[in-house]
C-alpha atoms as a PDB file:
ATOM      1  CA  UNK A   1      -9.754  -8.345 -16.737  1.00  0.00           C
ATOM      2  CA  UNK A   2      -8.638 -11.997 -16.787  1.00  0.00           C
ATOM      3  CA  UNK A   3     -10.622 -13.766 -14.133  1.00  0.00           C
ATOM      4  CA  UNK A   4      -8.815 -14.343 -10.704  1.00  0.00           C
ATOM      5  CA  UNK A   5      -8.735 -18.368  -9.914  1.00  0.00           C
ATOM      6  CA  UNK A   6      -9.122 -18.400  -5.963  1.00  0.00           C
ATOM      7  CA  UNK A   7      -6.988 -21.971  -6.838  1.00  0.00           C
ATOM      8  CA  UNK A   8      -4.025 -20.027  -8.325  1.00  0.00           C
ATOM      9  CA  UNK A   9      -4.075 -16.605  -6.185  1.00  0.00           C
ATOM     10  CA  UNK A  10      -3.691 -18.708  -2.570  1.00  0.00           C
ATOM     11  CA  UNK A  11      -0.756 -20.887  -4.637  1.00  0.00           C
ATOM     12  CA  UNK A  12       0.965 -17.125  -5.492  1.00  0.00           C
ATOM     13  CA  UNK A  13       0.419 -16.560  -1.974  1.00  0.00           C
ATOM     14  CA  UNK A  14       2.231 -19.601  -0.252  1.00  0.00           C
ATOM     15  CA  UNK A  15       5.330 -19.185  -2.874  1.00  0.00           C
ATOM     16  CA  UNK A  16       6.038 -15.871  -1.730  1.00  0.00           C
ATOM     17  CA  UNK A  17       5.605 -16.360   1.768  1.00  0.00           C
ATOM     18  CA  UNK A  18       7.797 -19.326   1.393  1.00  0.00           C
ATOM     19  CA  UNK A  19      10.804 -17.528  -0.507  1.00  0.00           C
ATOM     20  CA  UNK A  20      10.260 -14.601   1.949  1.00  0.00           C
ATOM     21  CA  UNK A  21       8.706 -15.492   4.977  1.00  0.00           C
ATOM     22  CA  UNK A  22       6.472 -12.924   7.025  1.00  0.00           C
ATOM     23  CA  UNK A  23       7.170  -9.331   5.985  1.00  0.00           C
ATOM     24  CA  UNK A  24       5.363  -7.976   9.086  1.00  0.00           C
ATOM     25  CA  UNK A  25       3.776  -5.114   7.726  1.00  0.00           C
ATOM     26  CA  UNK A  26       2.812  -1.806   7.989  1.00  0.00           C
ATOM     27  CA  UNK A  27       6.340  -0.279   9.045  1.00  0.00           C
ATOM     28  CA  UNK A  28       4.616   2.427  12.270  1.00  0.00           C
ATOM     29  CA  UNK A  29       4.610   2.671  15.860  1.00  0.00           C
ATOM     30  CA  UNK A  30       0.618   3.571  15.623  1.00  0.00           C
ATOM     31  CA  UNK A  31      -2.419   3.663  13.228  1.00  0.00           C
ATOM     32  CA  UNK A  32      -1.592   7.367  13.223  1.00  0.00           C
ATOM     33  CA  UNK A  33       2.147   6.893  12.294  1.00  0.00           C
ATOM     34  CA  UNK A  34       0.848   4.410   9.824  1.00  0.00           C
ATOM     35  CA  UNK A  35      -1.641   7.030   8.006  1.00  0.00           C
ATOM     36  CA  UNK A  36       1.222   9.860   7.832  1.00  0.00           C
ATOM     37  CA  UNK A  37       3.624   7.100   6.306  1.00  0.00           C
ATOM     38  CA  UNK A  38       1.326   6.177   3.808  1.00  0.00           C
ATOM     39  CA  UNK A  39       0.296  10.001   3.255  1.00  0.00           C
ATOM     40  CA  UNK A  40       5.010  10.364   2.468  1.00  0.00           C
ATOM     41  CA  UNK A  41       5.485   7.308   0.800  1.00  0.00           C
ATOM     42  CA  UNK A  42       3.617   8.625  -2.338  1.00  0.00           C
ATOM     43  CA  UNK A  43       6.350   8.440  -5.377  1.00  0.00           C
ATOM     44  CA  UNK A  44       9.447   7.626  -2.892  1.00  0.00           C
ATOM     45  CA  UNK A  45      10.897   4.771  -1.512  1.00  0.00           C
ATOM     46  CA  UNK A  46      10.104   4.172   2.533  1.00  0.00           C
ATOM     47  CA  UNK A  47      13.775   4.639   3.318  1.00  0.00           C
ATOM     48  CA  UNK A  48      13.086   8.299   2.658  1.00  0.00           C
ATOM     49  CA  UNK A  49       9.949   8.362   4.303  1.00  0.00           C
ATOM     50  CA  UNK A  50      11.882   7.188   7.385  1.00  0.00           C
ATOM     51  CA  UNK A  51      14.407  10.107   7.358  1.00  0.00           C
ATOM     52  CA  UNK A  52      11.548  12.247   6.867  1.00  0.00           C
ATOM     53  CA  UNK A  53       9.689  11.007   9.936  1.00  0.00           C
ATOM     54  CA  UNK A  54      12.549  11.035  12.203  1.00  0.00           C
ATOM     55  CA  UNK A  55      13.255  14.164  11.621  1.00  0.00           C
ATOM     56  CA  UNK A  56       9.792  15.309  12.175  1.00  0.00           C
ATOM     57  CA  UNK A  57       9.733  13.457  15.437  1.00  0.00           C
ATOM     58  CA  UNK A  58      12.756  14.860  16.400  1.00  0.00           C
ATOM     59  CA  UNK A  59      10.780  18.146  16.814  1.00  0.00           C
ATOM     60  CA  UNK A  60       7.062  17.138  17.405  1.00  0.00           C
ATOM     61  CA  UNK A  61       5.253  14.394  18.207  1.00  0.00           C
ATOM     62  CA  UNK A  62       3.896  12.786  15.711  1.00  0.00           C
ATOM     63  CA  UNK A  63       0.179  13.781  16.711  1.00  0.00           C
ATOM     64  CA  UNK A  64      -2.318  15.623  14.145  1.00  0.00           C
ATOM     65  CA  UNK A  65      -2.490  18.263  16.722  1.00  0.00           C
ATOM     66  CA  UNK A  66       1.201  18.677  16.953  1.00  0.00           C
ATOM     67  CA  UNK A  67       1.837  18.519  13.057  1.00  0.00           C
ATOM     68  CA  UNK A  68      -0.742  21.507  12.778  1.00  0.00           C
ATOM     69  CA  UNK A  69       0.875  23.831  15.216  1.00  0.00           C
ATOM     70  CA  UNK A  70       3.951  23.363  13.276  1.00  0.00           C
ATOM     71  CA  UNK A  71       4.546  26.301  10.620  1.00  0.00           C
ATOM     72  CA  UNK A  72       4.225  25.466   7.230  1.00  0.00           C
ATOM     73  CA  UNK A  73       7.285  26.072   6.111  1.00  0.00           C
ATOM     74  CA  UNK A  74       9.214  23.964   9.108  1.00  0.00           C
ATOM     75  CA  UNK A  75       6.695  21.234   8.447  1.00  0.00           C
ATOM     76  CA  UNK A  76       8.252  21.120   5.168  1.00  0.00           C
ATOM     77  CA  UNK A  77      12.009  21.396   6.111  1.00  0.00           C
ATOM     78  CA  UNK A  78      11.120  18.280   8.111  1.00  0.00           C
ATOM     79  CA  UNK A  79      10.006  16.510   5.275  1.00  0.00           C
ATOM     80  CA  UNK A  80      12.607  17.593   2.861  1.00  0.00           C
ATOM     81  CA  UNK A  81      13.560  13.937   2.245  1.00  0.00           C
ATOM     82  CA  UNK A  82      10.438  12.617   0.962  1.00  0.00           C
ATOM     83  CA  UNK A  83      10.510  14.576  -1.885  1.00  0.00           C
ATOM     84  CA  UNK A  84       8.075  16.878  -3.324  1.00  0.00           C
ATOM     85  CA  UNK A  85       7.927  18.381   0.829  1.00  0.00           C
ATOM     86  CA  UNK A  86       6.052  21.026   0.145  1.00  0.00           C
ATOM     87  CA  UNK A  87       3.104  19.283  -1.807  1.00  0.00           C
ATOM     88  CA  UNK A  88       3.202  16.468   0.793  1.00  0.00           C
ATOM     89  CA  UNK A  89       3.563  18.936   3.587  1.00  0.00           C
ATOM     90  CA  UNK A  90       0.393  20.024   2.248  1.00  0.00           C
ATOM     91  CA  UNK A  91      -1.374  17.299   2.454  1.00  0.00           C
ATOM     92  CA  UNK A  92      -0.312  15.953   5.695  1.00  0.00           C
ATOM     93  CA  UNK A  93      -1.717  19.072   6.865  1.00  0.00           C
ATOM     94  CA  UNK A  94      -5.379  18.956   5.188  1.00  0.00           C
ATOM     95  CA  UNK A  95      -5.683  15.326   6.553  1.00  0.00           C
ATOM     96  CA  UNK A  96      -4.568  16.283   9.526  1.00  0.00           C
ATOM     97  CA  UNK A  97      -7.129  18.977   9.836  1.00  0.00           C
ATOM     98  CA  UNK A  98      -9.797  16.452   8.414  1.00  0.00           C
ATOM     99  CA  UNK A  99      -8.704  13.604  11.394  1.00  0.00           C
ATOM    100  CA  UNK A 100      -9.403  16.185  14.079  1.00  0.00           C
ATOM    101  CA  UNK A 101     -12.369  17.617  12.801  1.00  0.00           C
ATOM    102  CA  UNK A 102     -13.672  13.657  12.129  1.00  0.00           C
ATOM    103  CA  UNK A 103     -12.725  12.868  16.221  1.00  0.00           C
ATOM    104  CA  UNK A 104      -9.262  11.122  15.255  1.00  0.00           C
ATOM    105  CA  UNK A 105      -8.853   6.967  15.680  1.00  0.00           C
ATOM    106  CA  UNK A 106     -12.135   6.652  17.890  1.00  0.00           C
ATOM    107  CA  UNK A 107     -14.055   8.852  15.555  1.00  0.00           C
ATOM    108  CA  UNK A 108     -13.060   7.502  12.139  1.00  0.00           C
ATOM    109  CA  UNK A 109     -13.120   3.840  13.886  1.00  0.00           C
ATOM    110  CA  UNK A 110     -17.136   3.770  14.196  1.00  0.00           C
ATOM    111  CA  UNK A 111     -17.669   4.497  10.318  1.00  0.00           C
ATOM    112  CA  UNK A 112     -18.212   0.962   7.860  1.00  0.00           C
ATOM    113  CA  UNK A 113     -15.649   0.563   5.280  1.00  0.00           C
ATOM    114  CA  UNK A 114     -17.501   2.065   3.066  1.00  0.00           C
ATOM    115  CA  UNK A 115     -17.933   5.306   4.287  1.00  0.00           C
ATOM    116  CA  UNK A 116     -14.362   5.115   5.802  1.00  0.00           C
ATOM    117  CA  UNK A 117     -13.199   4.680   2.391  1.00  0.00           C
ATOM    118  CA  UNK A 118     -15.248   7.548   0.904  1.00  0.00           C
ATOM    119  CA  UNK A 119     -13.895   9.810   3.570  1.00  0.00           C
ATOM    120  CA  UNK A 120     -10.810   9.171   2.771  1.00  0.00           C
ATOM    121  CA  UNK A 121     -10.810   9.595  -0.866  1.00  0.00           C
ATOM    122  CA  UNK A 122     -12.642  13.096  -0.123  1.00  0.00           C
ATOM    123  CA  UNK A 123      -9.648  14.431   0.995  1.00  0.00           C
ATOM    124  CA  UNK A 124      -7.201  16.178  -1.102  1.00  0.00           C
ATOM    125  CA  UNK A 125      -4.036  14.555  -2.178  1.00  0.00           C
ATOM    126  CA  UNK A 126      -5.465  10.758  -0.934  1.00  0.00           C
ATOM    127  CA  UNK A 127      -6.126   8.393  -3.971  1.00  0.00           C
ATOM    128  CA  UNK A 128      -7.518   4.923  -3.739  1.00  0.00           C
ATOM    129  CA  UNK A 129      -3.757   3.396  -3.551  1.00  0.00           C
ATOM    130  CA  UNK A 130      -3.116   5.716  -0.132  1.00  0.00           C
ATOM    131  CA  UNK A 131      -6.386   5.177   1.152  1.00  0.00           C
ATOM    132  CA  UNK A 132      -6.385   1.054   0.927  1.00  0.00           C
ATOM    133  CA  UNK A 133      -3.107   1.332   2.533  1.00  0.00           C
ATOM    134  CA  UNK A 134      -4.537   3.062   5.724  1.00  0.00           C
ATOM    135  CA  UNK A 135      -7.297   1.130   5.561  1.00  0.00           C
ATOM    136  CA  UNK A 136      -5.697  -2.078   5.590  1.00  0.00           C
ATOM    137  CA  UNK A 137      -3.136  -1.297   7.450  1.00  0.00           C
ATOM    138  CA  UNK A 138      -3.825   1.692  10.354  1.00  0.00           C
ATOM    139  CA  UNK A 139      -7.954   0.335  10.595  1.00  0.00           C
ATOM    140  CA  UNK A 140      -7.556  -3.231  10.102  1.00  0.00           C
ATOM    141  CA  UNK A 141     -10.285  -3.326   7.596  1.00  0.00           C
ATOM    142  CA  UNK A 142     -10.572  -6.319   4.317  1.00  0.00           C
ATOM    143  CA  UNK A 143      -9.179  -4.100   1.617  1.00  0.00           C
ATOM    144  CA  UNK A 144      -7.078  -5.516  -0.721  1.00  0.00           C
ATOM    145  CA  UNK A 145      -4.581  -2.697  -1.911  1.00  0.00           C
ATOM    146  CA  UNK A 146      -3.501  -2.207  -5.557  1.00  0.00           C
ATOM    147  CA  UNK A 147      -0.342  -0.658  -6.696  1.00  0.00           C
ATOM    148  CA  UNK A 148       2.073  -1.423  -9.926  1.00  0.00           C
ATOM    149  CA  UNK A 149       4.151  -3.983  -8.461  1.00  0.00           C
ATOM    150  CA  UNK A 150       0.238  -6.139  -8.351  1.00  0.00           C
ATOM    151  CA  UNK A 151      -0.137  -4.953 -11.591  1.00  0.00           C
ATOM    152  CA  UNK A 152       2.961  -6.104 -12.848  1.00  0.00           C
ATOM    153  CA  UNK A 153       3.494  -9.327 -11.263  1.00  0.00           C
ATOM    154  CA  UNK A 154      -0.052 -10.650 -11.720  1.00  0.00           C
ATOM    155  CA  UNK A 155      -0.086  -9.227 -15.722  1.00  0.00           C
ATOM    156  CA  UNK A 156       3.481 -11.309 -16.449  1.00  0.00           C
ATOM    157  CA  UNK A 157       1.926 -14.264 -14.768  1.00  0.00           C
ATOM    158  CA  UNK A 158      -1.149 -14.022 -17.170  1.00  0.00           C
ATOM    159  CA  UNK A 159      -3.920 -13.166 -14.649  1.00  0.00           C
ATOM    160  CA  UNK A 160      -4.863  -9.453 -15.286  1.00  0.00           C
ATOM    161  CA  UNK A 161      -4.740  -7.687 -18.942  1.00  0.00           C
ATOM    162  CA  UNK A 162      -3.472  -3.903 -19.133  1.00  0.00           C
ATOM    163  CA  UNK A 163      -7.029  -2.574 -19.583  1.00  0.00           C
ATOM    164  CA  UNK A 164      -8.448  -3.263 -16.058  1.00  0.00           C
ATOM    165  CA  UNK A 165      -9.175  -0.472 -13.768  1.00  0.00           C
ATOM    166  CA  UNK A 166      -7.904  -0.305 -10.238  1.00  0.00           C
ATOM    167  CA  UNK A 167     -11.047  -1.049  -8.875  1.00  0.00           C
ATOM    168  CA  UNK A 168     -12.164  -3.877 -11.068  1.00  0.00           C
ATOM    169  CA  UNK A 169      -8.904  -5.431  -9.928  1.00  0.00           C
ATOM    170  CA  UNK A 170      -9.466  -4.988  -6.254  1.00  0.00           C
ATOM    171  CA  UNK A 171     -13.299  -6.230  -6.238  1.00  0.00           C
ATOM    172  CA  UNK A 172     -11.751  -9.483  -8.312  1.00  0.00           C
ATOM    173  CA  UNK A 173      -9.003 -10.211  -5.659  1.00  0.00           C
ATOM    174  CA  UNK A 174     -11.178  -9.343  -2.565  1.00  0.00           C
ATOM    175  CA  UNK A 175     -14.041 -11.725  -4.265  1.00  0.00           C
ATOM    176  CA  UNK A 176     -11.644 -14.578  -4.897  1.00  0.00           C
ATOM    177  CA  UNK A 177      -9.631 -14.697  -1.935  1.00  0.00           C
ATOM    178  CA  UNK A 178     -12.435 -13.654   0.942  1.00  0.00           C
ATOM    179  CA  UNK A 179     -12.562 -10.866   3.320  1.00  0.00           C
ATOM    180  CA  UNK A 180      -9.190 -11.556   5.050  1.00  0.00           C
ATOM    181  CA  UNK A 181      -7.710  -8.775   6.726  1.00  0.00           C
ATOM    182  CA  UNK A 182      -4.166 -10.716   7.800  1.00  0.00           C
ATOM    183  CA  UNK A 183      -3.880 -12.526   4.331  1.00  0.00           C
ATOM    184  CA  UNK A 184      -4.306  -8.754   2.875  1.00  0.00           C
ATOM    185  CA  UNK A 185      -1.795  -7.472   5.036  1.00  0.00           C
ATOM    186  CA  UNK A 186       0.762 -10.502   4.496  1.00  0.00           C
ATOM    187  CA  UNK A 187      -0.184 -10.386   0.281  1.00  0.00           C
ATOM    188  CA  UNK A 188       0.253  -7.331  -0.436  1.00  0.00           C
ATOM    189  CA  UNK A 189       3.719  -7.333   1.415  1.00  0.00           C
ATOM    190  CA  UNK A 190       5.048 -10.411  -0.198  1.00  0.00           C
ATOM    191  CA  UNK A 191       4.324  -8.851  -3.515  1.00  0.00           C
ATOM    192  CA  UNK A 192       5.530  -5.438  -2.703  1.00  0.00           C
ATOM    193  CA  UNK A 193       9.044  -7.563  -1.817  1.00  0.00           C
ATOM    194  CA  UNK A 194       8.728  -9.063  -4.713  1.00  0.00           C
ATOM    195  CA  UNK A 195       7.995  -6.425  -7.150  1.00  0.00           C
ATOM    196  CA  UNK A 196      11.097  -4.399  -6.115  1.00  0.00           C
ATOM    197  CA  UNK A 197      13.591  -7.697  -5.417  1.00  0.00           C
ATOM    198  CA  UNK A 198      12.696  -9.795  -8.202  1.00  0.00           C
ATOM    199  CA  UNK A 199      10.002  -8.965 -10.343  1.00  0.00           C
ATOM    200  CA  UNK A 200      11.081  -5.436 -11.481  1.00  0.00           C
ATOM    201  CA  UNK A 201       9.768  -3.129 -14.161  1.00  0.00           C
ATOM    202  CA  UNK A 202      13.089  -3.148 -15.782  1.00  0.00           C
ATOM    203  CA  UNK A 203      15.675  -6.243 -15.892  1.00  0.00           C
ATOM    204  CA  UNK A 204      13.536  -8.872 -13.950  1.00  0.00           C
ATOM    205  CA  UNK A 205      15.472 -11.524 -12.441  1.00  0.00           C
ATOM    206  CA  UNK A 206      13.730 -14.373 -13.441  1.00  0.00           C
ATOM    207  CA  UNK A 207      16.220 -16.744 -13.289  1.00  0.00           C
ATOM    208  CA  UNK A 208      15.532 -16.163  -9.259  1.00  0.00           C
ATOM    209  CA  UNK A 209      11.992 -16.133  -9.341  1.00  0.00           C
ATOM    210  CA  UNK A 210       9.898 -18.541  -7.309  1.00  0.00           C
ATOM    211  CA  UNK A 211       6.743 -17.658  -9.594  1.00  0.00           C
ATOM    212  CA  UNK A 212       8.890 -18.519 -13.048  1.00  0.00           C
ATOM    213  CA  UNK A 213       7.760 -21.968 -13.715  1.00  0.00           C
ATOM    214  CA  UNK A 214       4.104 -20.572 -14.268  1.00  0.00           C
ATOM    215  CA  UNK A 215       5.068 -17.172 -15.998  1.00  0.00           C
ATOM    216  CA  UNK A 216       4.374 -16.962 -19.614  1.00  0.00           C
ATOM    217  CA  UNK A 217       6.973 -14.052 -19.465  1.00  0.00           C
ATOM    218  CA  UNK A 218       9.596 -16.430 -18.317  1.00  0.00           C
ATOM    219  CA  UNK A 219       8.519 -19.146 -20.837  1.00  0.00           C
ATOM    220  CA  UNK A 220       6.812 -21.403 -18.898  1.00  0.00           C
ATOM    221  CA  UNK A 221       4.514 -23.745 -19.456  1.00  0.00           C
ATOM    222  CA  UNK A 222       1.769 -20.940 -20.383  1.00  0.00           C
ATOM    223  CA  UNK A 223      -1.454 -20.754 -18.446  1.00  0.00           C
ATOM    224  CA  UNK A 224      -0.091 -23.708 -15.694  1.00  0.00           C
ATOM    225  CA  UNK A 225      -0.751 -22.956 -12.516  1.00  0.00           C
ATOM    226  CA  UNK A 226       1.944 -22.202 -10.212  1.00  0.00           C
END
């Protein structure tokens, strides 16, 4: 992995916030809401998570207990918009199970990072992506979250090479830019707006790119910092 310049990172930062402004993230009414919606918004785009949700709220609330008293099968018709309902109904349900059996917000809330982390990955269906993103987001703990649009953006702009793992990439941003849990939150936005405005996998518009001037991809002055 290409090292991580602290330097060039923070200047990444403030040129995204500047073409964007704040993205005021996670999209959820509660940590709880913001667990399920990172649980749905595996492989689909949010708008679909949002149908999904509001049509589960229009028959439960959105409670662990309540989505466990709700058949199978109905759970699934709820989520029919997601995509893939049936797997994801599944695993809504085994965290669900695993949150109430683990005392719910309070419970989970008293565990380090660490073993929060490790919980979460022990359930099935929850990979490091979904967990960081309830981490961050629903318990407000320093966990900088990884996905392809990082990948992408920060490869193109020369930082990371295709051969480092999702973890090696997560310790080198969380070392270089500090423990920050509201520069996480506001980061990983930005480049999430980015990635799917701008900086796509296919047909990148570079010519409106506030990062282009330091991409190599763009052919830019290579290696200058942004």
């Amino acid at each position: 992995m290409t090292s991580l310049d602290a330097e060039r990172l923070c200047a990444v930062y403030r040129l995204l916030l500047a073409q964007y402004g704040p993205q005021h993230w996670w999209p959820g009414d509660s940590p709880f809401a913001v667990m399920v919606g990172a649980i749905l918004t595996q492989n689909t785009a949010w708008t679909n998570v949002e149908r999904g949700l509001d049509r589960l709220c229009d028959r439960i609330p959105l409670t662990a207990r309540a989505i466990l008293s709700l058949p199978g099968d109905e759970l699934a018709a709820c989520l029919r918009p997601v995509g893939y309902f049936n797997v994801k109904s599944q695993r809504l349900r085994a965290f669900c199970r695993a949150y109430r059996e683990a005392g719910e917000l309070a419970g989970l809330s008293t565990l380090g990072t660490d073993p929060l982390r490790r919980w979460l990955l022990g359930i099935r269906g929850i990979g490091p992506e979904t967990a960081d993103d309830i981490l961050l987001y629903a318990f407000e703990r320093p966990v900088f979250v990884m996905d392809a649009y990082t990948i992408r953006i920060f490869e193109r702009l020369g930082m990371l090479t295709g051969n480092a793992g999702y973890e090696a990439i997560r310790h080198g941003f969380e070392t270089a830019l500090g423990l920050d849990v509201p520069l996480f939150n506001e980061y990983h936005a930005l480049i999430v707006r980015h990635g799917k405005d701008i900086c796509r996998r296919t047909r990148p518009q570079c010519a409106h790119c506030c990062l282009s001037e330091s991409c190599p991809g763009f052919g830019g002055e290579r290696g200058r910092s942004p």
